[in-house]
Protein backbone atom coordinates (compact mmCIF):
# COMPACT_ATOMS: atom_id res chain seq x y z
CA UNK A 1 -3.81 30.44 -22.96
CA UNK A 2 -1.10 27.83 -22.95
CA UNK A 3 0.74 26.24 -25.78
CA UNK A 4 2.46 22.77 -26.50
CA UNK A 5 5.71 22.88 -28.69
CA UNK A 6 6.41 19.93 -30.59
CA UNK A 7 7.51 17.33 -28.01
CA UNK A 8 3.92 18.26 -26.28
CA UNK A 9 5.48 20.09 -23.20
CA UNK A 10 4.17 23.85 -22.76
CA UNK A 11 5.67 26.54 -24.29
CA UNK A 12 7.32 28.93 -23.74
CA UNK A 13 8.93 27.35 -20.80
CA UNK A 14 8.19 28.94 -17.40
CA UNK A 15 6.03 29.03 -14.48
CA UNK A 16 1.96 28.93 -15.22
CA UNK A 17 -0.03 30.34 -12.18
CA UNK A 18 -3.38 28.51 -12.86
CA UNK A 19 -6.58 27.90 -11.08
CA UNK A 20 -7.67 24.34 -9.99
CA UNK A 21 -10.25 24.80 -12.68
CA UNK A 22 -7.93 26.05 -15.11
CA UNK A 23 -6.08 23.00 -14.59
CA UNK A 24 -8.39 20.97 -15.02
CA UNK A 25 -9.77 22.37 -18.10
CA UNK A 26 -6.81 22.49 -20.02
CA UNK A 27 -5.03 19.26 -19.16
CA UNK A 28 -8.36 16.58 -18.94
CA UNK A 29 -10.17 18.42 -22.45
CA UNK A 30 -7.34 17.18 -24.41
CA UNK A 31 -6.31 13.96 -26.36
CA UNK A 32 -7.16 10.61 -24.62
CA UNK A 33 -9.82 12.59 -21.83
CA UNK A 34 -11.19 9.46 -20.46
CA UNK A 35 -8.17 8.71 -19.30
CA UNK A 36 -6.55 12.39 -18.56
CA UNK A 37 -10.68 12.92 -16.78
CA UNK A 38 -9.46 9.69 -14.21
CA UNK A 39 -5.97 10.81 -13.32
CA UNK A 40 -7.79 14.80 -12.27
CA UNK A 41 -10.34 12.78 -10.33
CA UNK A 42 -7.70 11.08 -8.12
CA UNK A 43 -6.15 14.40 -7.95
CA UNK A 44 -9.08 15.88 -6.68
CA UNK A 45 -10.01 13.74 -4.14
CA UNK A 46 -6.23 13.78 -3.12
CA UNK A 47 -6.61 17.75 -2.73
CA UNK A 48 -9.91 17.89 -0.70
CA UNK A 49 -8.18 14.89 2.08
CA UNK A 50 -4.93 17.65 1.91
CA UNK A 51 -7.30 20.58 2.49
CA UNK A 52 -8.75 18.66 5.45
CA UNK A 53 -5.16 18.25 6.93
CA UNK A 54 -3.32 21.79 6.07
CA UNK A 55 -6.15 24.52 6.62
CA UNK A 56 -4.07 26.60 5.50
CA UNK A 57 -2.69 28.39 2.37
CA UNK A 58 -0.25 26.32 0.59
CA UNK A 59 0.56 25.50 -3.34
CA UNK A 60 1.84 22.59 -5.66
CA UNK A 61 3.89 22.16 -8.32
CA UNK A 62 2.61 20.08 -11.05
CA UNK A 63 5.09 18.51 -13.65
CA UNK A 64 5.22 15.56 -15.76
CA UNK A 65 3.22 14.02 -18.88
CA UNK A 66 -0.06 15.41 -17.62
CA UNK A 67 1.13 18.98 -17.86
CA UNK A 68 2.29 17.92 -21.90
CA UNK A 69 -0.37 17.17 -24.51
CA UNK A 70 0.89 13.62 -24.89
CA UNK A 71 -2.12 11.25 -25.53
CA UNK A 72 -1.41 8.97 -22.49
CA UNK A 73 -0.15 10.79 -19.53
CA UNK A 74 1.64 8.56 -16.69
CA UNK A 75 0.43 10.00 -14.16
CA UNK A 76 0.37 13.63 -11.94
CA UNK A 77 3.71 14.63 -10.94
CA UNK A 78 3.30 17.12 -7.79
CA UNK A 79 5.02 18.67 -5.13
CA UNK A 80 2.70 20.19 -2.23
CA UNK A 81 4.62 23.11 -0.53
CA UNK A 82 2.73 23.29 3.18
CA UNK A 83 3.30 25.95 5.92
CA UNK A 84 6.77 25.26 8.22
CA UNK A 85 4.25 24.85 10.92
CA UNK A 86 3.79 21.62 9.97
CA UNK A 87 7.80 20.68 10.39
CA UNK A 88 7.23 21.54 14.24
CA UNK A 89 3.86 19.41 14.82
CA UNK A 90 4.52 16.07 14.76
CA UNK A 91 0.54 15.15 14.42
CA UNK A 92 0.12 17.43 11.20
CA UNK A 93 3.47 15.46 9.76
CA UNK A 94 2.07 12.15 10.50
CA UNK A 95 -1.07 13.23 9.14
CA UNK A 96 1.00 14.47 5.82
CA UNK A 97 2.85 11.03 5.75
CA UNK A 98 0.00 9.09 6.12
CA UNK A 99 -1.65 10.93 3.09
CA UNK A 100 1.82 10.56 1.41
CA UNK A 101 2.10 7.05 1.71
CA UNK A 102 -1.56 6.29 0.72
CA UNK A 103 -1.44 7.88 -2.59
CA UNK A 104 2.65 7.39 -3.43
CA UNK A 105 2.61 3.78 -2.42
CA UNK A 106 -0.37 3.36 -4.64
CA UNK A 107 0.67 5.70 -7.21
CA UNK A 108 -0.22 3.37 -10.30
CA UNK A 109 -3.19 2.85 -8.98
CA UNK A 110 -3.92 6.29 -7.99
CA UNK A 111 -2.38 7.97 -10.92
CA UNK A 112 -0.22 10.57 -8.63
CA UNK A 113 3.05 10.91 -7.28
CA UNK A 114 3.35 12.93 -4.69
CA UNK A 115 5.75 14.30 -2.66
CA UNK A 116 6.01 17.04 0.02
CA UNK A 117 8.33 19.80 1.14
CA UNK A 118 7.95 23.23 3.17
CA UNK A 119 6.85 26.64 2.05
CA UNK A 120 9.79 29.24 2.43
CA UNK A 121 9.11 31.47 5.12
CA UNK A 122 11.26 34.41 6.25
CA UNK A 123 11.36 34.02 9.83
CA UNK A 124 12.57 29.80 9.66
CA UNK A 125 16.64 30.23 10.41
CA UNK A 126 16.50 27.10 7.54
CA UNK A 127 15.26 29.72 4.57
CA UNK A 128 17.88 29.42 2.42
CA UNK A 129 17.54 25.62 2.80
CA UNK A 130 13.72 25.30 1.88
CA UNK A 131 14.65 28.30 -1.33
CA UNK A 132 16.83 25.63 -2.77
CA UNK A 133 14.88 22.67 -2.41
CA UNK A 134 11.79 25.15 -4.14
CA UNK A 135 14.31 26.01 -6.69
CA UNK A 136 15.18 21.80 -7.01
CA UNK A 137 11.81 21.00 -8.43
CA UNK A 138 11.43 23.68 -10.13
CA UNK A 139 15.03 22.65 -12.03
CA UNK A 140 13.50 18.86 -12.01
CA UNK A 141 9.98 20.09 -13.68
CA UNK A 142 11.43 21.92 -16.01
CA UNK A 143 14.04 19.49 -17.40
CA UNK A 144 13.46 16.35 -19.54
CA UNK A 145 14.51 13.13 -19.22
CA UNK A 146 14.72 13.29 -23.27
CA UNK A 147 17.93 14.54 -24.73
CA UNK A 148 17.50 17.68 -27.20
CA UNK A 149 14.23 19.36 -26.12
CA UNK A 150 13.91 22.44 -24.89
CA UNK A 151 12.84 23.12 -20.96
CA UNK A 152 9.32 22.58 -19.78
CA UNK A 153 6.90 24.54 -18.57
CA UNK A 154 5.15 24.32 -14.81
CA UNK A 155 1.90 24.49 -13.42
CA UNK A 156 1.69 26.18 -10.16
CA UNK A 157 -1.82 26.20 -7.94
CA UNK A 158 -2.34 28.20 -5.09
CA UNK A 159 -5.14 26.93 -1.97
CA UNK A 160 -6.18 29.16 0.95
């Protein structure tokens, strides 16, 4: 089960491998649900207009005030990591971008911001490129913007 420590962010610090409905129990049955209930919804129709594009395993990072027990989250911070296949195909990245800019451009209307990188794979000549930008939000996620608290914990979901 998780925890909060007393700024609200999870604790201990680390990487939390979750289901979607793990997710969404823990972060929209807390404090201010109404609200915490809208944000999943837009983050649920969000992933099923992703799963229509990628058809194919990928994850997210999810950071932010709705991974925290704070009574009024911002919004869903998350970073979708899709296949490299979708670097090479120009009509799956327009796809992506289209998606992107829907929700991002809207994103206080929408509740999410969203952004998108690659998924590490072995045989790109670029690995050690997408490993550090994987590494990057996981470095942004777990720091605070607040001075004096401790690092954050991450919620990572998995989609096949």
């Amino acid at each position: 089960m998780i925890s909060f420590n007393k700024f609200g962010y999870i604790s201990p610090p680390g990487l939390y491998i979750l289901t979607v409905d793990e997710f969404e129990e823990i972060f929209t049955g807390m404090n201010n649900e109404p609200h915490r209930r809208g944000l999943f919804k837009s983050y649920k129709l969000y992933v099923s207009e992703l799963l229509k594009i990628v058809e194919q395993p990928f994850f997210q990072l999810i950071g932010g005030s709705f991974v925290t027990c704070k009574t009024w989250p911002q919004d869903i911070d998350i970073v979708t990591f899709v296949p490299y296949v979708f670097e090479q195909n120009n009509t799956l990245k327009q796809s992506l971008r289209e998606l992107f800019e829907r929700y991002e451009f809207s994103s206080a209307k929408s509740g999410l911001h969203t952004f998108f990188s690659l998924i590490p794979d072995e045989s790109n000549p670029d690995q050690a490129k997408f490993e550090a930008h994987y590494q990057y939000w996981i470095d942004t996620f777990s720091s605070s913007i607040e001075k004096n608290t401790d690092p954050k914990g991450i919620v990572k979901l998995h989609f096949s």
